[in-house]
N, C-alpha and C. Protein backbone atom coordinates (compact mmCIF):
# COMPACT_ATOMS: atom_id res chain seq x y z
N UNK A 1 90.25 90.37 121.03
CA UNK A 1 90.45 91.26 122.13
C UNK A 1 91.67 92.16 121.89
N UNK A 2 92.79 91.79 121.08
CA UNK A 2 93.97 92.17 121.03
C UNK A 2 93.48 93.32 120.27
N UNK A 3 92.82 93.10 118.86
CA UNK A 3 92.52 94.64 118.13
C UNK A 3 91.79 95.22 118.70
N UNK A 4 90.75 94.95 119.48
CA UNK A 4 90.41 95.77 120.17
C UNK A 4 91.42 96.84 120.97
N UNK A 5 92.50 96.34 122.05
CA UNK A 5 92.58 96.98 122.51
C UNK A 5 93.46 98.17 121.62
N UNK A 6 94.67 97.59 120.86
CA UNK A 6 95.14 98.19 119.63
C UNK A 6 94.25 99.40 119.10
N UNK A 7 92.92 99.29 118.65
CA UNK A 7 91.83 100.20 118.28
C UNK A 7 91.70 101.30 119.21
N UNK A 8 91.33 101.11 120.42
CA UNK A 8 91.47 101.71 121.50
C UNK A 8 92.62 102.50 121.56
N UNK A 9 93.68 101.84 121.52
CA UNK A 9 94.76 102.65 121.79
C UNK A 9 95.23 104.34 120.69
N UNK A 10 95.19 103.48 119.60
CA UNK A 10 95.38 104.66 118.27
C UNK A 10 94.09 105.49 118.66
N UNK A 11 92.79 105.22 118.75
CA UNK A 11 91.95 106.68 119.19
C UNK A 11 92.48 107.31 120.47
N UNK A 12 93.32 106.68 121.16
CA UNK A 12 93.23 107.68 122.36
C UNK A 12 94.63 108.53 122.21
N UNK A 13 95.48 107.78 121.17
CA UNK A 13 96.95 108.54 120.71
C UNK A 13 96.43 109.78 119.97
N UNK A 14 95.33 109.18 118.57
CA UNK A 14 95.00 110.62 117.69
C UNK A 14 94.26 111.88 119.09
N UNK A 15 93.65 111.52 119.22
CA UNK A 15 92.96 111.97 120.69
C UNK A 15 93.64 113.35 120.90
N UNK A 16 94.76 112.55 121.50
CA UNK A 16 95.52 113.10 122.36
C UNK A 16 96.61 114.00 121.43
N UNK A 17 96.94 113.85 120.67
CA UNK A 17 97.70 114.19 119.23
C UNK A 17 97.06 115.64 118.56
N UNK A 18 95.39 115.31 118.94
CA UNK A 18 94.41 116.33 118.22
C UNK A 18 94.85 117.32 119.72
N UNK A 19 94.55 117.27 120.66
CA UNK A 19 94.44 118.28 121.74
C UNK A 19 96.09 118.64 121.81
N UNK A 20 97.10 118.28 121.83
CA UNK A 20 98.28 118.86 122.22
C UNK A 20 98.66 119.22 120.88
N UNK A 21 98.32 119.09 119.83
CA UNK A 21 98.32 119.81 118.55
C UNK A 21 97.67 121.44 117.97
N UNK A 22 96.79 121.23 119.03
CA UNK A 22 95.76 122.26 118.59
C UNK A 22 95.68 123.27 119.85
N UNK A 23 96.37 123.17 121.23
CA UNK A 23 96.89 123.93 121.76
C UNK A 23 95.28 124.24 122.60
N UNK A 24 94.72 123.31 123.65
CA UNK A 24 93.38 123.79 123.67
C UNK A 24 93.43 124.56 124.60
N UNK A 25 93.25 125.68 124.81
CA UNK A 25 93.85 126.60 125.62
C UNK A 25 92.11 127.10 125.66
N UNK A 26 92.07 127.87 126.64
CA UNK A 26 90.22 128.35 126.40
C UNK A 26 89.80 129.88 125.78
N UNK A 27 88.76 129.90 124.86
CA UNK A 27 88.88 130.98 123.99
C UNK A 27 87.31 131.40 124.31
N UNK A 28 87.10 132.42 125.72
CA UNK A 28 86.25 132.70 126.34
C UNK A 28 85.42 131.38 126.62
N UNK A 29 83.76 131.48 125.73
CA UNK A 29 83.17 130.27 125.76
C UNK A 29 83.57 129.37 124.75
N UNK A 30 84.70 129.26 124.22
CA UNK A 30 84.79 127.93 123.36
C UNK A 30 86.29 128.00 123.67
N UNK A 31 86.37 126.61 123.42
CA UNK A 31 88.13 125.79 123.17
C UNK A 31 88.40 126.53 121.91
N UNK A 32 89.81 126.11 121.67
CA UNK A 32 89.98 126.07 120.58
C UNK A 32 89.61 124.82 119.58
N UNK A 33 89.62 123.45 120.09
CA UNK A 33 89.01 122.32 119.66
C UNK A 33 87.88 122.25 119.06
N UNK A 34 86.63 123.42 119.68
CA UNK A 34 85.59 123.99 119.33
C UNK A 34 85.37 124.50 118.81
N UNK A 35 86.16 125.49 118.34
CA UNK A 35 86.35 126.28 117.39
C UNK A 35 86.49 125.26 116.34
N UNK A 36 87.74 124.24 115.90
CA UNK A 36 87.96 123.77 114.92
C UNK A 36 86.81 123.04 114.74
N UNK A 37 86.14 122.55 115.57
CA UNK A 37 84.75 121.82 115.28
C UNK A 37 83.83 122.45 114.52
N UNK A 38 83.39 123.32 114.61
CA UNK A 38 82.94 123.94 114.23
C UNK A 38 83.00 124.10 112.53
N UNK A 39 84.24 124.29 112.26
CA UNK A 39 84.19 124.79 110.95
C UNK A 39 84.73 123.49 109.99
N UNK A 40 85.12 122.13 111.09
CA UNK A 40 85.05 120.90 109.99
C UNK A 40 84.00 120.41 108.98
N UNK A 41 82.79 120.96 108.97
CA UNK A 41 82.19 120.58 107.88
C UNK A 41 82.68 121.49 106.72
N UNK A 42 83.11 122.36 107.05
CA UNK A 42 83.88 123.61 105.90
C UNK A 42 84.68 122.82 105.27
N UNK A 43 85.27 121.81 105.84
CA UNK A 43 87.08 121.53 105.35
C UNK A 43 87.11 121.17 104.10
N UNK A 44 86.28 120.52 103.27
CA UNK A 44 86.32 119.83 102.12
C UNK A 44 86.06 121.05 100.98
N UNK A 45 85.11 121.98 101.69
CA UNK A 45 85.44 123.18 100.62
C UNK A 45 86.74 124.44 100.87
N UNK A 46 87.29 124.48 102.28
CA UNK A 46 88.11 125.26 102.14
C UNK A 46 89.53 124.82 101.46
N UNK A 47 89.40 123.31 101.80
CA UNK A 47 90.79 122.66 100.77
C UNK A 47 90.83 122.54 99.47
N UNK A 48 89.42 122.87 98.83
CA UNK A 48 89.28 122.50 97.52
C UNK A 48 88.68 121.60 97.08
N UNK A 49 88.39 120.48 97.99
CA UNK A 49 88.00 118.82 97.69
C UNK A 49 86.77 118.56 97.31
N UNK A 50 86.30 119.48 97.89
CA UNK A 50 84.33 119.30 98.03
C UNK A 50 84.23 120.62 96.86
N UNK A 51 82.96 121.05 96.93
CA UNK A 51 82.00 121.30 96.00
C UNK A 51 82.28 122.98 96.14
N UNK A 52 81.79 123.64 95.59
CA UNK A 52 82.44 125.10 94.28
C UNK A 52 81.95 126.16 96.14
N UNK A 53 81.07 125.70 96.62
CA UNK A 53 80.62 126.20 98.00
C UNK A 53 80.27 125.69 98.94
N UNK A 54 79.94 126.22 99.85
CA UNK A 54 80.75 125.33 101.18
C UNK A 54 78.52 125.03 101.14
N UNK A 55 78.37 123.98 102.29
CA UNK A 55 77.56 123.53 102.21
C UNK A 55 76.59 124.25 103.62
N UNK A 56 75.49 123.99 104.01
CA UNK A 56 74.79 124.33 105.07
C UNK A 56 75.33 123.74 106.28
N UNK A 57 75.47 122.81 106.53
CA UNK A 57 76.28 122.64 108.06
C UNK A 57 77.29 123.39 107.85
N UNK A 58 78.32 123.25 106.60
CA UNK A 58 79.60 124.62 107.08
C UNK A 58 78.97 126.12 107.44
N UNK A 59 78.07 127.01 106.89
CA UNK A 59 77.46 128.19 106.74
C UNK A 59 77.42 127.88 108.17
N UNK A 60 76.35 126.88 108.76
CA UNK A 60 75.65 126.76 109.84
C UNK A 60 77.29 126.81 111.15
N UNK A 61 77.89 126.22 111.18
CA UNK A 61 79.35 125.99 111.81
C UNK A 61 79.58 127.08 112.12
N UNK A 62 79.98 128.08 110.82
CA UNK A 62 80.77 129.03 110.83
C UNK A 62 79.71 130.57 111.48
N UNK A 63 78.53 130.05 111.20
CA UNK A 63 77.98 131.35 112.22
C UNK A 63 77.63 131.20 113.06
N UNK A 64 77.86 129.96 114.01
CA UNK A 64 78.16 129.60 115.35
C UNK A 64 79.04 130.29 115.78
N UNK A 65 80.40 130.21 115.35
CA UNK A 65 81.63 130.26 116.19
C UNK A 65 81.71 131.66 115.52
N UNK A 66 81.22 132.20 114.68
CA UNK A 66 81.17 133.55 114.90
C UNK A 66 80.26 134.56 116.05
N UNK A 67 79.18 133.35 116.34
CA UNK A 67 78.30 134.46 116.94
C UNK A 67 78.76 134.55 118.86
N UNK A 68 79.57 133.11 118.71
CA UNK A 68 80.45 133.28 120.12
C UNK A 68 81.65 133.96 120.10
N UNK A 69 82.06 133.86 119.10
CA UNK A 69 83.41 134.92 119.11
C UNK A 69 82.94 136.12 118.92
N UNK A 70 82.77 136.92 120.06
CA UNK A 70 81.65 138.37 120.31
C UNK A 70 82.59 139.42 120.94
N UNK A 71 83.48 138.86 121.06
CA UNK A 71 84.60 140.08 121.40
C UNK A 71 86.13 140.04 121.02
N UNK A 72 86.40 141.52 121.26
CA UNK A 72 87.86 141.43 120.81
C UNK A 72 88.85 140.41 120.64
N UNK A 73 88.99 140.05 121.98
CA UNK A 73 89.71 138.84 122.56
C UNK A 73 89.31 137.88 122.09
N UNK A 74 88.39 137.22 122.17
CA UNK A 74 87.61 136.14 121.43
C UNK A 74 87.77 135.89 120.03
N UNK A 75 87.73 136.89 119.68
CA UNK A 75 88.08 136.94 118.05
C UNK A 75 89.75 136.84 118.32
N UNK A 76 90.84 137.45 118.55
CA UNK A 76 91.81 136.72 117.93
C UNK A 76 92.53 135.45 118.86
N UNK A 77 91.58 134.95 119.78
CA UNK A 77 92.27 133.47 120.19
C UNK A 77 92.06 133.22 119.38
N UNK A 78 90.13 133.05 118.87
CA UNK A 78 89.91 132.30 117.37
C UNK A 78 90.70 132.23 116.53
N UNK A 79 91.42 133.54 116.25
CA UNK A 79 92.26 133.79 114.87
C UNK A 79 93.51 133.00 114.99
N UNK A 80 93.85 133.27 116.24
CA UNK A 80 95.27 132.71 116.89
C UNK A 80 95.01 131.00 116.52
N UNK A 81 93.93 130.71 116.94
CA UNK A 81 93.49 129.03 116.77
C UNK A 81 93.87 128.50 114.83
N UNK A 82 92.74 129.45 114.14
CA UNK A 82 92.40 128.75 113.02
C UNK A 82 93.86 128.63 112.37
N UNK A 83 94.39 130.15 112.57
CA UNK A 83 95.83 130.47 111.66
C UNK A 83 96.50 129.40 111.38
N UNK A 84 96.93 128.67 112.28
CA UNK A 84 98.20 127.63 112.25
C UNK A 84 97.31 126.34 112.28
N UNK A 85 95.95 126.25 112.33
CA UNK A 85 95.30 125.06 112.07
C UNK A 85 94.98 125.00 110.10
N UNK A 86 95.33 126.41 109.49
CA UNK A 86 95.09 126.65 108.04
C UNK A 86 95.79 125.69 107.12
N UNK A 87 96.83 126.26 107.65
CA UNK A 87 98.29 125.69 106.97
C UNK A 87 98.68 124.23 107.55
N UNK A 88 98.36 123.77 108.51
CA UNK A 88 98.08 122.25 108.84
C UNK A 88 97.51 121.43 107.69
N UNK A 89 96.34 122.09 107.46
CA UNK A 89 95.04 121.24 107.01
C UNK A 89 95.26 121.54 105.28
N UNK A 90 95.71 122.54 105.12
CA UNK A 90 96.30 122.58 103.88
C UNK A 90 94.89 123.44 103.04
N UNK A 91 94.72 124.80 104.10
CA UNK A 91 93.24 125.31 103.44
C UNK A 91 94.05 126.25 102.22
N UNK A 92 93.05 126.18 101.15
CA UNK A 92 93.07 127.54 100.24
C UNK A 92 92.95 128.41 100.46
N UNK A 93 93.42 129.75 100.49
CA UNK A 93 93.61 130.64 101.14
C UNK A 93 92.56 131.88 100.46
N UNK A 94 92.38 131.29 98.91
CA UNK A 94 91.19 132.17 98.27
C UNK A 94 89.70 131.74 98.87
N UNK A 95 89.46 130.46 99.29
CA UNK A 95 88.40 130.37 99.51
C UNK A 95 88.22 130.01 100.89
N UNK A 96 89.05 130.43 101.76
CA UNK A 96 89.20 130.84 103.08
C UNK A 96 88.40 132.51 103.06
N UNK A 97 88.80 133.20 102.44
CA UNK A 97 88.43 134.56 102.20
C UNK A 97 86.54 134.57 101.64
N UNK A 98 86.38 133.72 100.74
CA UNK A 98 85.21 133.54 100.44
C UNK A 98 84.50 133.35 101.01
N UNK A 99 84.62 132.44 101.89
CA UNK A 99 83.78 131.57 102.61
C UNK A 99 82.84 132.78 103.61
N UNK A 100 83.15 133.70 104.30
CA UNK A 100 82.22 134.78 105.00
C UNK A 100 80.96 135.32 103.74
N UNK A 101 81.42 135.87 102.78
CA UNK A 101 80.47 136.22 101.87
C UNK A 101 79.32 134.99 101.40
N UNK A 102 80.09 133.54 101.24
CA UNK A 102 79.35 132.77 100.67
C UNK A 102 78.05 132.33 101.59
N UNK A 103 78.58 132.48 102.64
CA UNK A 103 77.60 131.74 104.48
C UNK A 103 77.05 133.33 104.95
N UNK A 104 77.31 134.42 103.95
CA UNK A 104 76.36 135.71 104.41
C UNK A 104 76.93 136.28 106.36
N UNK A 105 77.72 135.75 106.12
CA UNK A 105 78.67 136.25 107.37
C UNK A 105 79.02 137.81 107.53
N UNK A 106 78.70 138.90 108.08
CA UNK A 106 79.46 139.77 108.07
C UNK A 106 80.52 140.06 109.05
N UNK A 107 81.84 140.11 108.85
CA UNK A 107 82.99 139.95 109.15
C UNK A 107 83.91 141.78 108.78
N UNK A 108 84.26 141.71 110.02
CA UNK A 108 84.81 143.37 109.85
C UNK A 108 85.94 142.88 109.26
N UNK A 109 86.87 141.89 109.75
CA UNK A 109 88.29 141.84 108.59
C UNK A 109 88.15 140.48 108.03
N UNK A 110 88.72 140.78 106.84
CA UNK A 110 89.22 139.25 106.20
C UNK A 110 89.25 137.81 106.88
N UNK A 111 88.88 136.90 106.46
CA UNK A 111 89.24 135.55 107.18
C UNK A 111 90.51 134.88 105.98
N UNK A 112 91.48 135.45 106.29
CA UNK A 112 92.73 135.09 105.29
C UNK A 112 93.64 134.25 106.22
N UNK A 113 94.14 133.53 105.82
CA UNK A 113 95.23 132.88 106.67
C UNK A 113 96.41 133.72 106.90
N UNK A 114 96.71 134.80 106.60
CA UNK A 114 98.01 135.47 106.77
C UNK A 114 98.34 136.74 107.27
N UNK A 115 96.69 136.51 107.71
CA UNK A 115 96.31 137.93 108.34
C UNK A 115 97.29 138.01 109.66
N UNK A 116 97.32 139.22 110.47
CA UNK A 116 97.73 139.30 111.70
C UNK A 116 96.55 139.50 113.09
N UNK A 117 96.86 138.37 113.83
CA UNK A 117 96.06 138.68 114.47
C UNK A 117 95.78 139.13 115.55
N UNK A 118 96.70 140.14 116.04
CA UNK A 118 97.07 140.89 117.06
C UNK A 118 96.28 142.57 116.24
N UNK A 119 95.75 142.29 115.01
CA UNK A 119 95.49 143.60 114.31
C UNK A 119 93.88 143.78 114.32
């Protein structure tokens, strides 16, 4: 019963760790949480870890939360979201950029981590 509750406890710390980390503030129809959801099947190729291209659930992810991020605003909470979730997660920043061409995304600016996103 004891690890149990122990178990319990650490998911509801990361939990809670993930949401006051990630600033879930609301980004029209999506969180920002949602947003990052979204593009976690990406993670293993935007860090490098996984395979030379990102896979079909990432493609699939990432033209989700593109096709809700449909406006101005929308687009740079998103941006505002991923930016400082980049450099967290420790993404590559070349294949951060790739990744729209590879998932056939068309994207008016860059998906770079260092972009500005007030621009």
């Amino acid at each position: 019963m004891e690890k149990r509750s122990i178990s319990l406890l650490n998911v509801v710390m990361i939990l809670n760790m993930l949401v006051t980390t990630l600033h879930a503030h609301q980004i029209d129809a999506i969180t920002c949480p949602d947003a990052l959801l979204s593009l976690l099947p990406c993670l293993p190729y935007l860090q490098g870890t996984g395979p030379a291209t990102p896979t079909s659930a990432c493609c699939a992810g990432a033209n989700n939360l593109n096709q809700k991020a449909d406006t101005t605003q929308s687009r740079r909470d998103v941006c505002n979201c991923l930016k400082p979730a980049a450099t967290r997660f420790g993404v590559n920043p070349d294949r951060s950029k790739q990744l729209p061409s590879l998932c056939k995304i068309n994207l008016s600016v860059s998906f770079d981590p260092s972009i500005d996103c007030n621009t």
